[in-house]
C-alpha atoms as a PDB file:
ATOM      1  CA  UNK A   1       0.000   0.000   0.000  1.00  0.00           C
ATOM      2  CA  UNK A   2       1.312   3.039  -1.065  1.00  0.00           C
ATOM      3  CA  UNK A   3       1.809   5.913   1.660  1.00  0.00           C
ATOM      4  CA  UNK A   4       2.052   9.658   1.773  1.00  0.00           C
ATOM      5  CA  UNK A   5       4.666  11.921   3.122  1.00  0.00           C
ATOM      6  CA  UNK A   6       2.751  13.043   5.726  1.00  0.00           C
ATOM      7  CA  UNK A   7       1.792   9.653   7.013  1.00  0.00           C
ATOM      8  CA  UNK A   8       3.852   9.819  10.078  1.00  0.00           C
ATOM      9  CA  UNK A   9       1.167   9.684  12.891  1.00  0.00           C
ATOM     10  CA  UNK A  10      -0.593   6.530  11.028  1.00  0.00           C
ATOM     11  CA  UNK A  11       3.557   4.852  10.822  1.00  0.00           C
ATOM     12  CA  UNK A  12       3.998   5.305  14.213  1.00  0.00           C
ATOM     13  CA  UNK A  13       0.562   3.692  15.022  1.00  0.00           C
ATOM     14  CA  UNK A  14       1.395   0.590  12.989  1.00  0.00           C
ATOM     15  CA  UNK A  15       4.647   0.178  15.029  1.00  0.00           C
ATOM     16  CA  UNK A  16       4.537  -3.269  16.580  1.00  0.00           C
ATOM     17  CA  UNK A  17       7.884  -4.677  18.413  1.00  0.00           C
ATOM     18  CA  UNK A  18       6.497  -7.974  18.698  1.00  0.00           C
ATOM     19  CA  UNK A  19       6.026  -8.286  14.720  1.00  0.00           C
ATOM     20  CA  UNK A  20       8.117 -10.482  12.496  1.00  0.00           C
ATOM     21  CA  UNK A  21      11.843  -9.244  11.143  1.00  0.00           C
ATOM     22  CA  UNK A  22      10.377  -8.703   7.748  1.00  0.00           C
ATOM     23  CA  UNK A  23       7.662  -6.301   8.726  1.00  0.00           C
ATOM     24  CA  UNK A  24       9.508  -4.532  10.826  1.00  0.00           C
ATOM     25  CA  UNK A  25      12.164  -4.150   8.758  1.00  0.00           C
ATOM     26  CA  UNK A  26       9.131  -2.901   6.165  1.00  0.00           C
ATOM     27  CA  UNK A  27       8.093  -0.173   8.549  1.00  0.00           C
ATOM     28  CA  UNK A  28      11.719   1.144   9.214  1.00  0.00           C
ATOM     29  CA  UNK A  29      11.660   1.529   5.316  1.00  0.00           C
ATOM     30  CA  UNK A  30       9.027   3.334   5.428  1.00  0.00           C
ATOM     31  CA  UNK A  31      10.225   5.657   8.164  1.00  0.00           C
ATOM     32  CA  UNK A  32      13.072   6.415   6.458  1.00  0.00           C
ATOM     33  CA  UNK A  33      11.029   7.340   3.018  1.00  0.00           C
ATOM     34  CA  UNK A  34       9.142  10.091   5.475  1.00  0.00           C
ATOM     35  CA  UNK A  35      12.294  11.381   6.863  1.00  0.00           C
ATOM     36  CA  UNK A  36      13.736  11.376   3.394  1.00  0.00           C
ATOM     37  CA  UNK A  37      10.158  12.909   1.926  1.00  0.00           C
ATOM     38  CA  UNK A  38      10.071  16.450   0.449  1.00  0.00           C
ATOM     39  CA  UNK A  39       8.171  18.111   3.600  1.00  0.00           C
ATOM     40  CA  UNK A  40       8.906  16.070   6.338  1.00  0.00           C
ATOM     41  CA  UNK A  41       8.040  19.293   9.128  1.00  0.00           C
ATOM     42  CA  UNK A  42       7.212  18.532  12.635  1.00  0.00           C
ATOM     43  CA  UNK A  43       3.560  20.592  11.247  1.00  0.00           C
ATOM     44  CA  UNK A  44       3.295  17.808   8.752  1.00  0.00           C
ATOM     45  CA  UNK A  45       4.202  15.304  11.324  1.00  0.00           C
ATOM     46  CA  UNK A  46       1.385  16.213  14.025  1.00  0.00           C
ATOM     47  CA  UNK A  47      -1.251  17.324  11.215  1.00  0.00           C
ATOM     48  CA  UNK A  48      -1.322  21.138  11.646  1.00  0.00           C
ATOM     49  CA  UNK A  49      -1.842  22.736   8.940  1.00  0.00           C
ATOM     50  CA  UNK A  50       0.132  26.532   8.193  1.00  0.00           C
ATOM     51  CA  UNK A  51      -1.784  29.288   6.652  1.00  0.00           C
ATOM     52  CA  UNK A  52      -1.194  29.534   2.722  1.00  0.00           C
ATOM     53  CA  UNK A  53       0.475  26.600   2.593  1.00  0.00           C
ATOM     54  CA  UNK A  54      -0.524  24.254  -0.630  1.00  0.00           C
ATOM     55  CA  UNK A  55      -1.424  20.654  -0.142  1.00  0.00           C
END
């Protein structure tokens, strides 16, 4: 399933120690494709919004 940039919140949700090497391994990738995203802001991160910005 293909995630956003901004997906952060819903990552960190999905974290599960207990889960097997693969998918872990899975959701690190995917942490590092938000950290390495175009607009990865602590306002993206927490879902505020800033005025005039452009989604």
């Amino acid at each position: 399933m293909p995630r956003k940039a901004h997906d952060l919140p819903r990552l960190l949700a999905e974290l599960n120690p207990e889960a097997e090497l693969a998918e872990r391994h899975l959701w690190l990738i995917h942490v590092l494709e938000w950290i390495g995203a175009a607009e990865p802001s602590v306002e993206v991160a927490v879902g505020v919004s800033t005025p005039g910005a452009s989604d």
